[in-house]
Structures are given as structure tokens and as C-alpha cells.
C-alpha atoms as a PDB file:
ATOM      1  CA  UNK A   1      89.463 158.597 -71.540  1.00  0.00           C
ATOM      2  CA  UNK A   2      89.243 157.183 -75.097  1.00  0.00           C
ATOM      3  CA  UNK A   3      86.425 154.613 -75.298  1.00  0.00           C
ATOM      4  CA  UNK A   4      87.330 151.383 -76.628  1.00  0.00           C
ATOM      5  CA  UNK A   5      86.413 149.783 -80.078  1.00  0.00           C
ATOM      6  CA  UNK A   6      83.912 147.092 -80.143  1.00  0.00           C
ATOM      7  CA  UNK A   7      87.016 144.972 -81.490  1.00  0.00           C
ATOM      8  CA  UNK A   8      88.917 145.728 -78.696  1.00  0.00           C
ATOM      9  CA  UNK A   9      86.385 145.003 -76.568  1.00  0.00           C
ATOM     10  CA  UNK A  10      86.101 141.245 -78.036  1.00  0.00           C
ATOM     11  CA  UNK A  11      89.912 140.686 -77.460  1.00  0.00           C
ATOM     12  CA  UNK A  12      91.908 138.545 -80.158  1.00  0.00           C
ATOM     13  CA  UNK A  13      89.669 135.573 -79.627  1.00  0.00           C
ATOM     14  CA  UNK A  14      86.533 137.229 -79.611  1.00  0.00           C
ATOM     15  CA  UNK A  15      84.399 137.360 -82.957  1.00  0.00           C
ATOM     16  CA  UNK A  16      81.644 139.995 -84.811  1.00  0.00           C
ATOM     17  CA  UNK A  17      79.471 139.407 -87.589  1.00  0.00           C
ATOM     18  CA  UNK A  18      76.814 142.278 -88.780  1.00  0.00           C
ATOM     19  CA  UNK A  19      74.090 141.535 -89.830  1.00  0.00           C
ATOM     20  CA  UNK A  20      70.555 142.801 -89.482  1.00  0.00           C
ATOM     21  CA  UNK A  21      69.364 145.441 -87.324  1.00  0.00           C
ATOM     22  CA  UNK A  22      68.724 143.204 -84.302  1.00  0.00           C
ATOM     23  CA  UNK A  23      72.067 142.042 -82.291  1.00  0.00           C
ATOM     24  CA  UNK A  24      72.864 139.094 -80.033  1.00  0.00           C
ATOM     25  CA  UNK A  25      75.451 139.222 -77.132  1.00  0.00           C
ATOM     26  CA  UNK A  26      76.692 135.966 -76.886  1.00  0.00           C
ATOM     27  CA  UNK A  27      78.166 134.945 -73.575  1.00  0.00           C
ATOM     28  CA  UNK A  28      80.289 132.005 -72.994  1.00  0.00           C
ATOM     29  CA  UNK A  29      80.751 130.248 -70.022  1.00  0.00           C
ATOM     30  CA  UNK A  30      83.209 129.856 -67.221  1.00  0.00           C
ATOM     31  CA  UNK A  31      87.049 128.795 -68.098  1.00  0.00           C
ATOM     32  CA  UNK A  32      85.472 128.599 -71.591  1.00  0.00           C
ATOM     33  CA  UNK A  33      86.172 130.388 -74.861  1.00  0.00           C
ATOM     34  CA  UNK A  34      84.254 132.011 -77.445  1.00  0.00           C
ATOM     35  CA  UNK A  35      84.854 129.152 -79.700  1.00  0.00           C
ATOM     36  CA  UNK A  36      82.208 127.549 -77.991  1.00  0.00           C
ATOM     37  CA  UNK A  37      79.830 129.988 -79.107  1.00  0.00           C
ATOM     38  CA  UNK A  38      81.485 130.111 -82.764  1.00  0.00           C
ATOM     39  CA  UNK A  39      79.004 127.840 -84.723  1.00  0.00           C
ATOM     40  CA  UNK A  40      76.054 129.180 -82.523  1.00  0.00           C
ATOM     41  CA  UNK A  41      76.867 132.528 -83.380  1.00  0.00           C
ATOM     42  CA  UNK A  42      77.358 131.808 -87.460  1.00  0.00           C
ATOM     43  CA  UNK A  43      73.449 130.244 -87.568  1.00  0.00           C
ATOM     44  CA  UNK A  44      72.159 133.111 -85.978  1.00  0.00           C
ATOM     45  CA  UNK A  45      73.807 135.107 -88.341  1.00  0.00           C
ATOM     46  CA  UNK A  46      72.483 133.518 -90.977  1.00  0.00           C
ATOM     47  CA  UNK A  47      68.698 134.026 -89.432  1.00  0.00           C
ATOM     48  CA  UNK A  48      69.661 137.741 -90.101  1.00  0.00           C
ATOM     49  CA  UNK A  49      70.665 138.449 -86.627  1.00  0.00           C
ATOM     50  CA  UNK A  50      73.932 140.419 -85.791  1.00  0.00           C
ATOM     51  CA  UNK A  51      76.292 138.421 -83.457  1.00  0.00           C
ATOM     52  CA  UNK A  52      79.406 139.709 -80.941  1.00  0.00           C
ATOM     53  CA  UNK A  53      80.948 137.539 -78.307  1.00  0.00           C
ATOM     54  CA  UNK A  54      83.807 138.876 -76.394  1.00  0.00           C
ATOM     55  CA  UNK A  55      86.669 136.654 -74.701  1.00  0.00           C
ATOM     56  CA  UNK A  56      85.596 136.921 -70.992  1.00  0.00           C
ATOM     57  CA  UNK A  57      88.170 138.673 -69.208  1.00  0.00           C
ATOM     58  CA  UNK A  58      90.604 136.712 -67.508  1.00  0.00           C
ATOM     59  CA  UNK A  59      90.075 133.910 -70.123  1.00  0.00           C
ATOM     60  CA  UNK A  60      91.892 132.743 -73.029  1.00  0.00           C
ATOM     61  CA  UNK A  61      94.943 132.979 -70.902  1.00  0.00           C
ATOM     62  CA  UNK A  62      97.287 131.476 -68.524  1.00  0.00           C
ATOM     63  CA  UNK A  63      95.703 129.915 -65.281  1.00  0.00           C
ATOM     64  CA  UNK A  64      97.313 132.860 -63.304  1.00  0.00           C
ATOM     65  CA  UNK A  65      95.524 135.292 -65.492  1.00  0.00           C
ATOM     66  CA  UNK A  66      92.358 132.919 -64.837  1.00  0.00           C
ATOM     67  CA  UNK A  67      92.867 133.372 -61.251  1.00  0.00           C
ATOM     68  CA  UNK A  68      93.586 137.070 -60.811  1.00  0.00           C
ATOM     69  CA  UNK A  69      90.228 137.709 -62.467  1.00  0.00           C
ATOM     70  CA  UNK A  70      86.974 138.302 -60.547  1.00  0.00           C
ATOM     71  CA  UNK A  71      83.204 137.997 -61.683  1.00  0.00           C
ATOM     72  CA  UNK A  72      82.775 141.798 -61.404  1.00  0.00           C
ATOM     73  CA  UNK A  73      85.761 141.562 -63.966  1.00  0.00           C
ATOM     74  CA  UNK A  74      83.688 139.230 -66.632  1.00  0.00           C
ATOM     75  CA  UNK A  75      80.666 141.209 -66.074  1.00  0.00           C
ATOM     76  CA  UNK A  76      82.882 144.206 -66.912  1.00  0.00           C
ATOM     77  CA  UNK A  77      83.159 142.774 -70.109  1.00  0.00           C
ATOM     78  CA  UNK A  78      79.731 142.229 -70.890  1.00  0.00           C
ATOM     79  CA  UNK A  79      78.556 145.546 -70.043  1.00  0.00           C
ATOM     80  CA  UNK A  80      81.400 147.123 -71.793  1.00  0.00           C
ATOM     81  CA  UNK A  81      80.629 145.225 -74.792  1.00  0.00           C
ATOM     82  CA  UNK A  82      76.804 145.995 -74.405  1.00  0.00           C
ATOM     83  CA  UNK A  83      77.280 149.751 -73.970  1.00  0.00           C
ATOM     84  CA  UNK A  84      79.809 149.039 -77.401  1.00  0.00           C
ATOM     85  CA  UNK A  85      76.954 147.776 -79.720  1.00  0.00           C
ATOM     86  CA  UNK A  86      74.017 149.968 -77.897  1.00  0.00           C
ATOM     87  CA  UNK A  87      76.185 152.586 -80.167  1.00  0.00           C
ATOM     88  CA  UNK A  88      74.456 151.109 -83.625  1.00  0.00           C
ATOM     89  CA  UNK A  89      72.098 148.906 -82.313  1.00  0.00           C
ATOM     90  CA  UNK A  90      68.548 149.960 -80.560  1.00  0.00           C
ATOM     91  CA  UNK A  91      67.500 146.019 -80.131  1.00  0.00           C
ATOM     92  CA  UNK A  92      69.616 143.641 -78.326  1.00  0.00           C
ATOM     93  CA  UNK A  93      69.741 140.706 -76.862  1.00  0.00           C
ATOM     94  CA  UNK A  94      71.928 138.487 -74.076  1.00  0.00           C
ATOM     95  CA  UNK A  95      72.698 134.649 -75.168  1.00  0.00           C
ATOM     96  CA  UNK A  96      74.647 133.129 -72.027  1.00  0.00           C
ATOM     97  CA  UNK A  97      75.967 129.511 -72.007  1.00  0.00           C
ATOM     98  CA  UNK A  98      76.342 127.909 -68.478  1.00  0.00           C
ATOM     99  CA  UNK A  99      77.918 130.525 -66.067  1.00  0.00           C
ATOM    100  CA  UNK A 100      77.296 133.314 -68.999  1.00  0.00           C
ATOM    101  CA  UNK A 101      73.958 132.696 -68.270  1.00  0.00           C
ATOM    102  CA  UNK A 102      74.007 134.282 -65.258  1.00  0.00           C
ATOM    103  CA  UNK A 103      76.093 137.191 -66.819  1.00  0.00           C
ATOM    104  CA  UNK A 104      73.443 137.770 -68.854  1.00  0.00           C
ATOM    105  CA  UNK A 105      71.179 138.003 -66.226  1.00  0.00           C
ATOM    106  CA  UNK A 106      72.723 140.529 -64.230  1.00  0.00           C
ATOM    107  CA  UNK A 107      72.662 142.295 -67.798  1.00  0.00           C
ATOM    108  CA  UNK A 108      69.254 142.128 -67.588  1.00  0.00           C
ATOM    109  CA  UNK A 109      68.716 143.363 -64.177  1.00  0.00           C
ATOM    110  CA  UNK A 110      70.875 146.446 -64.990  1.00  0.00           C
ATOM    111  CA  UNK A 111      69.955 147.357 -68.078  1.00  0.00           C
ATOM    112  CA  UNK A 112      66.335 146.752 -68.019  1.00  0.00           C
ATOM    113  CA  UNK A 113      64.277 147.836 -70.882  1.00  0.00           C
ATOM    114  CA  UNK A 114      67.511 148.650 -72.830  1.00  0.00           C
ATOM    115  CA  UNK A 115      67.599 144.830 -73.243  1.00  0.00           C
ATOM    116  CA  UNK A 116      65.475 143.400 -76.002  1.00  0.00           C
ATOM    117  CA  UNK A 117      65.243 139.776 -74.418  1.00  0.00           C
ATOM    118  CA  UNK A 118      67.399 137.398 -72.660  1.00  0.00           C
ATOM    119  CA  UNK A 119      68.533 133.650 -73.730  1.00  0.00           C
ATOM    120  CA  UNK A 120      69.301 131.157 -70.650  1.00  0.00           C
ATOM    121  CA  UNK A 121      71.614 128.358 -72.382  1.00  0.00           C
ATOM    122  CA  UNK A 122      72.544 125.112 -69.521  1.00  0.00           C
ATOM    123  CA  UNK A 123      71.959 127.938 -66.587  1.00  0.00           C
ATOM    124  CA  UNK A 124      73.928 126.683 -63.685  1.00  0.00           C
ATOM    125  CA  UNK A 125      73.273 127.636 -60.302  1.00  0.00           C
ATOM    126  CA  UNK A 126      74.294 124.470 -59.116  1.00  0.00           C
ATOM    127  CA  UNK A 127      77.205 121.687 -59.543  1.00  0.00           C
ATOM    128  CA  UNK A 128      74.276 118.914 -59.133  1.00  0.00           C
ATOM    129  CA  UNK A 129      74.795 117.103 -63.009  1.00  0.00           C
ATOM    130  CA  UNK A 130      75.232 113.058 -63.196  1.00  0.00           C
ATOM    131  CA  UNK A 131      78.909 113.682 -63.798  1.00  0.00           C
ATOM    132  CA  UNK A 132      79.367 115.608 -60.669  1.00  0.00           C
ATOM    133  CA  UNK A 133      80.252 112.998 -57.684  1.00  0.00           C
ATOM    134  CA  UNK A 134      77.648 114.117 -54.705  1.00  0.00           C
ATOM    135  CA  UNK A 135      80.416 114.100 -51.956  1.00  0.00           C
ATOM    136  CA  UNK A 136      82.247 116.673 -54.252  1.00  0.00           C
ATOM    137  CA  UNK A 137      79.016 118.929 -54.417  1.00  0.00           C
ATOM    138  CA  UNK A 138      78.365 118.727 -50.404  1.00  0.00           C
ATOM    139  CA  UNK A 139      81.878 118.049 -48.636  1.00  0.00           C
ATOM    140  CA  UNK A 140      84.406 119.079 -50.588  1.00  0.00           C
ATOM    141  CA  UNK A 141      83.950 121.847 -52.606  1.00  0.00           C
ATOM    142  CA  UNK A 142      82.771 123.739 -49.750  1.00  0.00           C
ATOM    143  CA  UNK A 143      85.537 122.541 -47.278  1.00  0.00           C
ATOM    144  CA  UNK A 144      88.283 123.861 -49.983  1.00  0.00           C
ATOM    145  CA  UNK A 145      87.020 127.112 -51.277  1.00  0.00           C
ATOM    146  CA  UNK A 146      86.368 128.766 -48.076  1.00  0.00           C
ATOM    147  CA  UNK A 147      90.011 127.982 -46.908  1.00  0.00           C
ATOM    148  CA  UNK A 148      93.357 128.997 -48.131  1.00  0.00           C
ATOM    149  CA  UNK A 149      93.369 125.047 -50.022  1.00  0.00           C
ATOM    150  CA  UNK A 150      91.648 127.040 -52.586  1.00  0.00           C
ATOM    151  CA  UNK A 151      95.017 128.655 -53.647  1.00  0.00           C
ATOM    152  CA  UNK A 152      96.505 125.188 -54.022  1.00  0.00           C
ATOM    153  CA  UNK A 153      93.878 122.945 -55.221  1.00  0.00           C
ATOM    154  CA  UNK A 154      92.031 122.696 -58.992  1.00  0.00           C
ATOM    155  CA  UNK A 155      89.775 120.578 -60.405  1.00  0.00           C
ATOM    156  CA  UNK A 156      90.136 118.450 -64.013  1.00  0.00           C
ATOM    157  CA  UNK A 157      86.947 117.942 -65.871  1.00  0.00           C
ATOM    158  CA  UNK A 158      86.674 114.443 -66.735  1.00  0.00           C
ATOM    159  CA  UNK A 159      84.787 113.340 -69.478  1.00  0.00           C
ATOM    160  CA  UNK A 160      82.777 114.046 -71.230  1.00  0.00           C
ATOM    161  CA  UNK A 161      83.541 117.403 -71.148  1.00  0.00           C
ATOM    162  CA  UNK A 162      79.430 118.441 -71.432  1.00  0.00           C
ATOM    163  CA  UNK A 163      79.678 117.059 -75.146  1.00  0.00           C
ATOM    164  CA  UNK A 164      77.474 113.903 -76.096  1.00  0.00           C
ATOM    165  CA  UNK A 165      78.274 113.977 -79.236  1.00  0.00           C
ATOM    166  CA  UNK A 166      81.458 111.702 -79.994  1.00  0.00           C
ATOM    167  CA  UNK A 167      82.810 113.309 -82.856  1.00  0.00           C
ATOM    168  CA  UNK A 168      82.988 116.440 -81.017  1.00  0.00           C
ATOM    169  CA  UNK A 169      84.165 114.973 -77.893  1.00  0.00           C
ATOM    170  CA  UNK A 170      87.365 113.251 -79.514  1.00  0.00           C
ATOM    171  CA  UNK A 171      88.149 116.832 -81.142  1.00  0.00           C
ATOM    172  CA  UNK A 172      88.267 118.436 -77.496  1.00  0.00           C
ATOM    173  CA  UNK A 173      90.134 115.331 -76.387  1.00  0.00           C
ATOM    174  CA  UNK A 174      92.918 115.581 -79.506  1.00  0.00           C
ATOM    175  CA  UNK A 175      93.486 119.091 -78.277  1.00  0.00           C
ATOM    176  CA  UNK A 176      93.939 118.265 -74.769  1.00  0.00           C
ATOM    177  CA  UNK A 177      95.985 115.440 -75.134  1.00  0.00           C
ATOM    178  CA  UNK A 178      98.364 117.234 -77.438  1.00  0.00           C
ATOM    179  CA  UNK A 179      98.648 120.572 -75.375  1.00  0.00           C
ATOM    180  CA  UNK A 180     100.315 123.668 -76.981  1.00  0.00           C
ATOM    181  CA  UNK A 181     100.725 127.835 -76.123  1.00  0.00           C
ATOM    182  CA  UNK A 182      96.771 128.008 -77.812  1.00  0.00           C
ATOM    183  CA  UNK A 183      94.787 124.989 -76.110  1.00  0.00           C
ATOM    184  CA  UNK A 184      93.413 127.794 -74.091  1.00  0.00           C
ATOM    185  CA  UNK A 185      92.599 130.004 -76.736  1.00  0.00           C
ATOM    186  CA  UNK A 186      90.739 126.929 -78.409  1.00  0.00           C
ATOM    187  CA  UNK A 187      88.797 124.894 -75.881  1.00  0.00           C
ATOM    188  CA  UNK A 188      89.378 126.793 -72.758  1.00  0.00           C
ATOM    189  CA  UNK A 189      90.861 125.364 -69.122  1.00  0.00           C
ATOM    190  CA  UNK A 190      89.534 121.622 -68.409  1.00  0.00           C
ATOM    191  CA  UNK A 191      91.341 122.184 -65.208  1.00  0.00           C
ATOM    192  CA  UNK A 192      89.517 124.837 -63.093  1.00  0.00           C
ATOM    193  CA  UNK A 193      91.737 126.444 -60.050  1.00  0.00           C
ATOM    194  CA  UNK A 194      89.315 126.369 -56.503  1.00  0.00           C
ATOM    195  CA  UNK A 195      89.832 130.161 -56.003  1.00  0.00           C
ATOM    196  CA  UNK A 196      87.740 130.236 -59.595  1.00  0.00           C
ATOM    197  CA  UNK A 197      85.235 128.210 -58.207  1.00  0.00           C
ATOM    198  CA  UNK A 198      84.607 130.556 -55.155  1.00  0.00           C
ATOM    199  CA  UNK A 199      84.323 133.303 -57.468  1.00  0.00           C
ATOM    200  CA  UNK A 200      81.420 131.380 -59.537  1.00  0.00           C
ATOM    201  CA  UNK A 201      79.511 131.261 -56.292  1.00  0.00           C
ATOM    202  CA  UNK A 202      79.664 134.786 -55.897  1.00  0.00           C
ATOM    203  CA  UNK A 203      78.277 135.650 -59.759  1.00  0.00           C
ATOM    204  CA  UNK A 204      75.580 133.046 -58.442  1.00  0.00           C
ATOM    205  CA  UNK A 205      74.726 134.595 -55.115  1.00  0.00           C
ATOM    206  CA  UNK A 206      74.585 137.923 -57.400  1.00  0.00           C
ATOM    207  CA  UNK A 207      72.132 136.459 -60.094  1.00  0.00           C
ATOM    208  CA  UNK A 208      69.991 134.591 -57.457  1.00  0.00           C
ATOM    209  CA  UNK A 209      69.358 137.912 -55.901  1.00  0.00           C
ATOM    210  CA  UNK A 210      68.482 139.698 -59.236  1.00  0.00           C
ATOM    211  CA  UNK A 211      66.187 137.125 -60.759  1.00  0.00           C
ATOM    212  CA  UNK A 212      62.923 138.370 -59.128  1.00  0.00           C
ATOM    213  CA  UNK A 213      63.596 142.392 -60.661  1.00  0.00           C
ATOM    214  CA  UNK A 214      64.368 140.868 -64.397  1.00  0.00           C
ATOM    215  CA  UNK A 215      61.342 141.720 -66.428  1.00  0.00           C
ATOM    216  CA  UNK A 216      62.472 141.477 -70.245  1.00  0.00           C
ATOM    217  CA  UNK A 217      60.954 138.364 -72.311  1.00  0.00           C
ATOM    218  CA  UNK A 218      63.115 135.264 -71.645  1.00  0.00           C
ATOM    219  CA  UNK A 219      63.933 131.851 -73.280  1.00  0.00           C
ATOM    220  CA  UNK A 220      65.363 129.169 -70.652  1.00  0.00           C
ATOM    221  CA  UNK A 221      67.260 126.311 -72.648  1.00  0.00           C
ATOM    222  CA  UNK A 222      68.394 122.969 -71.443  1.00  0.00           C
ATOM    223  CA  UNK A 223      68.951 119.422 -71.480  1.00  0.00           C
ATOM    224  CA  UNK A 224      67.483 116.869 -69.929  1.00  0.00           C
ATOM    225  CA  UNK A 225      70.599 114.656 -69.952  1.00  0.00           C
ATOM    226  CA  UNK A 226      72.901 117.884 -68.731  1.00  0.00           C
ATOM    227  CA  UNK A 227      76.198 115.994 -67.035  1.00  0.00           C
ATOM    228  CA  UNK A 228      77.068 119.285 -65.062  1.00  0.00           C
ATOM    229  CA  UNK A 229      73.772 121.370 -64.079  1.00  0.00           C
ATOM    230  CA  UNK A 230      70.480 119.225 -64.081  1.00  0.00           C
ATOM    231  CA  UNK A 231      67.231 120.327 -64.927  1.00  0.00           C
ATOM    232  CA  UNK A 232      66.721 121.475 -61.867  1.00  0.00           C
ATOM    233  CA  UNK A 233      68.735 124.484 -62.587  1.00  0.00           C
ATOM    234  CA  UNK A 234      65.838 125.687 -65.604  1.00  0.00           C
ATOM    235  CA  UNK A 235      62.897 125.097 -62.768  1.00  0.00           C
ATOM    236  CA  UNK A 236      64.729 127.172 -60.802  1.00  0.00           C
ATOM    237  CA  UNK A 237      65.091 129.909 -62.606  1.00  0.00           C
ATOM    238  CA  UNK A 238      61.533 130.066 -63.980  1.00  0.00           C
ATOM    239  CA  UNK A 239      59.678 129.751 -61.001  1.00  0.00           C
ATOM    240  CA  UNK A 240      62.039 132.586 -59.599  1.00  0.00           C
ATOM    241  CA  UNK A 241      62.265 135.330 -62.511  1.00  0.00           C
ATOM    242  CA  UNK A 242      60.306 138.378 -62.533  1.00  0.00           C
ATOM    243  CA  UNK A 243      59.218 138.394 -66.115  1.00  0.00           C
ATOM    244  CA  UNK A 244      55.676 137.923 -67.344  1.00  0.00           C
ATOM    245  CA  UNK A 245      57.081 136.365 -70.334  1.00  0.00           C
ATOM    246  CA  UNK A 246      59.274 133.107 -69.832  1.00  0.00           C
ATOM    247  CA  UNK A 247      59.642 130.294 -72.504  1.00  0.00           C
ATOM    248  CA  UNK A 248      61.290 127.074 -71.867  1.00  0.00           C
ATOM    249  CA  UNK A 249      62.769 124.643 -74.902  1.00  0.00           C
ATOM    250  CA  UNK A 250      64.220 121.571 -73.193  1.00  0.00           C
ATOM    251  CA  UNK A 251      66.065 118.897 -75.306  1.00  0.00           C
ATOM    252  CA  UNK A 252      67.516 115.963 -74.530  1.00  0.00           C
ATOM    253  CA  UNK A 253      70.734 114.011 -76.614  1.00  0.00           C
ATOM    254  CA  UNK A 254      73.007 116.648 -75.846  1.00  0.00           C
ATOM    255  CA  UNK A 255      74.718 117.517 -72.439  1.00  0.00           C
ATOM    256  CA  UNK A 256      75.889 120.618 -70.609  1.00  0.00           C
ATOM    257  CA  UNK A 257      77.532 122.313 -73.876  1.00  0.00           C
ATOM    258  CA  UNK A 258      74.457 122.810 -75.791  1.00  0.00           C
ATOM    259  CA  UNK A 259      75.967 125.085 -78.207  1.00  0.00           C
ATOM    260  CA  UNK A 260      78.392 122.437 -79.492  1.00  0.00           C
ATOM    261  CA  UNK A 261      76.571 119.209 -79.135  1.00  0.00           C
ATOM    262  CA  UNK A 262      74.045 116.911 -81.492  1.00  0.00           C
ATOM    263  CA  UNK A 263      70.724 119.596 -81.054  1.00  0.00           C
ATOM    264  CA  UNK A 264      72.730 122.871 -81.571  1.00  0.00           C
ATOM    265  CA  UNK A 265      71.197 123.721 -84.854  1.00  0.00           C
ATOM    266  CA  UNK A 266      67.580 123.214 -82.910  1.00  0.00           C
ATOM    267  CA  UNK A 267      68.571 125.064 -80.648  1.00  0.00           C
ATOM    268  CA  UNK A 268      70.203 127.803 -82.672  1.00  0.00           C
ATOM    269  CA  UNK A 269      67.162 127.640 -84.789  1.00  0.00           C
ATOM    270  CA  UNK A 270      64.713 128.392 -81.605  1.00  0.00           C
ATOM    271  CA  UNK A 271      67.073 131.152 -80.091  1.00  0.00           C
ATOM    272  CA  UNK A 272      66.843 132.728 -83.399  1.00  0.00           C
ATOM    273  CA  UNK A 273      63.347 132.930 -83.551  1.00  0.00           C
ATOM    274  CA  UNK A 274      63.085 134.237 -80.012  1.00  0.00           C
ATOM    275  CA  UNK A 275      65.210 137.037 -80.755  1.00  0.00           C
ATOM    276  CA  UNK A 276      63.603 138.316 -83.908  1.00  0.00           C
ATOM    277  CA  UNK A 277      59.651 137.638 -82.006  1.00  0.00           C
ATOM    278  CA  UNK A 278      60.501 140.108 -79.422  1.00  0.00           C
ATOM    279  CA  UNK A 279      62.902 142.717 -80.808  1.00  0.00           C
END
């Protein structure tokens, strides 16, 4: 069997940009794009650091495509596109934004010292932000995705969408209030299907039970004012990770989409010099 380009790997919506020797894996989150990573990527770049983020698979799609794919199946596509730049590239990291977070930590579990350093961006291991209703976190959500509702029922994301930053926030709302065939391809599904849900919890069970064997260096971002994963979800992973080397950079103006909102540049700046420190 003929392995796959890098290219093909990223799908039509995923992007590349070579730089230096070192290379990111960016990671974007779930019924996201990699438009959400976009501007992230391009300041990295321009610290010198090669980027690649692949569309996740199952994404970028219809909501039936959404909802055939597992979390084995957009791990698949991390480790494919891994093994893809381990080809040219001795020194590289994982960058994972929300659920992609957790991708990149089972990256980091598997591929041990193959993996220069991992980046933790809004890790969410729970639902428990200010914009999450509590009876939704306790009653519902379990009541519907452990029973054949699950194949009937989604959820909308209300406002604001993880984005505190307005002008960014009335973008995503222009798109979605004037649908076409590409609003996935641009902001993703705002509308997440329950049987997508269930499969979330099992990429979480799966990177709960891998945190304590991660040993590369790590960098846990988030935001103090995150609308859909609190802070909690950074204490949780540091007190619970295996590596001797765990830094935290916790910002506040910005919500759950830190990659997109008022401190991205901070944060792109930080990430940055993470990566090049322990390559």
C-alpha cells in the first residue's frame, strides 16, 4: 500500500507552511475546522517554526459524515499526519485546541520520546464552563447519550461561540446566519449531534487514562473566563500528568477559542517560545 502525501493527509481544508527545522502539529478541536487554527498557525510560522494541521476526519463535512466518524478515526489522523512529517522532521511538537488537546495527548503517550513537547490549548475534560447550563452537564447529557435519543437529538451552541472578542464573534455569526454548501468548511458545526458527544467521552476516558505515562515537556494554556471548560480542566491535567516538566500560561479576556480570540498573539507568542526551548 502506497503511503499517503502529507497533503493528502491534511485534506482540502487542511494547511502546511515550512519553515524551520522544528514542526508543530496543530490540532483543532471537536466539530471544528482548521480555520480555527489558521492565524495561530501563520505566527508560529513566522517565529521560524514549521506548521501542519490536518482537517480531522469526519469534519469539514456533512453532519452524517460527522456522525459516522469515531475518535479512534480523528486520532487516525493525527498519527497519520505525525508519522507524515517524522519523514523530514526529527523535532516535533503537538498543539491541540479543546478536544485536540486530548488528541495530542494520546500522541504523546504513544509516541513518547519521538515527541519534542506537547501544547494543551482550553483542554476539556469536562462540559463545566459558565455557558454550560448545570442540569445539562448532570441530567441530561448523560440521560441522552447512553440511549438510542442520541441518534435523534443535537445540541446548538449558543453564543458566544467561545469567542470574547466581538468583532470575531459577529464574523462567526454572519456565516451562520447566512448558511451555504462551505459553512462547515469555514467555522465548523455549531450544532453538535449526541452520538458525537458520546464519542468525546470516550477520547476523554482514553486521555484520562494516559495522562500519568506522558513524560515529554508540556505547556497547559487557558482562560480564566473559558465559557465551555473552566479552569478546572488545566488543574486537572497538571496535577495528573506524568511529566517532570509542566508549564502553565493562563489568560483571561478571551474564552474557550483561545486561538481566535483578543490574547491569541500572547498566546501564539508563548507557544512559540515553548516549542523552540525544548526542541
Amino acid at each position: 500500500m502506497t503511503e499517503r502525501t502529507l497533503q493528502e493527509i491534511l485534506g482540502p481544508n487542511g494547511f502546511f507552511e515550512k519553515r524551520g527545522d522544528t514542526a508543530v502539529l496543530l490540532v483543532h478541536g471537536l466539530t471544528g475546522t482548521p480555520s480555527e487554527m489558521r492565524h495561530f498557525g501563520r505566527q508560529l510560522a513566522r517565529k521560524g517554526l514549521t506548521v501542519a494541521c490536518p482537517q480531522l476526519a469526519g469534519h469539514c463535512d456533512t453532519v452524517r459524515a460527522l456522525k459516522a466518524s469515531t475518535w479512534e478515526d480523528w486520532y487516525r489522523t493525527v498519527d497519520e499526519t505525525f508519522e507524515a512529517l517524522a519523514r523530514d522532521y526529527t523535532h516535533i511538537h503537538v498543539a491541540g485546541l479543546s478536544m485536540g488537546a486530548l488528541l495530542g495527548l494520546l500522541l504523546a503517550a504513544r509516541k513518547k520520546e519521538r515527541l519534542a513537547g506537547v501544547t494543551l490549548l482550553s483542554p476539556t475534560f469536562f462540559y463545566d464552563g459558565w455557558n454550560i447550563p448545570k442540569w445539562r452537564q448532570r441530567l441530561l447529557l448523560p440521560l441522552v447519550i447512553y440511549s438510542p435519543l442520541r441518534h435523534l437529538i443535537s445540541w446548538e451552541e449558543p453564543p458566544p461561540y467561545g469567542i470574547k472578542d466581538e468583532r470575531v464573534r459577529a464574523m462567526v455569526s454572519s456565516v451562520l446566519e447566512n448558511r451555504d454548501s462551505r459553512t462547515a468548511d469555514k467555522i465548523g458545526h455549531f450544532k453538535t449531534p449526541a452520538s458525537v458527544i458520546r464519542e468525546s467521552k470516550g477520547l476523554i476516558k482514553a486521555a484520562k487514562q494516559c495522562l500519568a505515562g506522558i513524560r515529554r515537556p508540556t505547556l497547559v494554556v487557558h482562560s480564566t473566563e473559558d465559557d465551555m471548560a473552566s479552569i478546572k480542566n488545566a488543574h486537572f491535567v497538571t496535577r495528573r500528568i506524568g511529566s517532570q516538566q509542566v508549564e502553565t500560561f493562563f489568560v483571561d479576556d478571551s474564552y474557550h477559542v483561545v486561538t481566535l480570540d483578543k490574547r491569541k498573539d500572547e498566546i501564539a507568542a508563548r507557544v512559540a517560545a515553548f516549542c523552540v526551548a525544548a526542541s
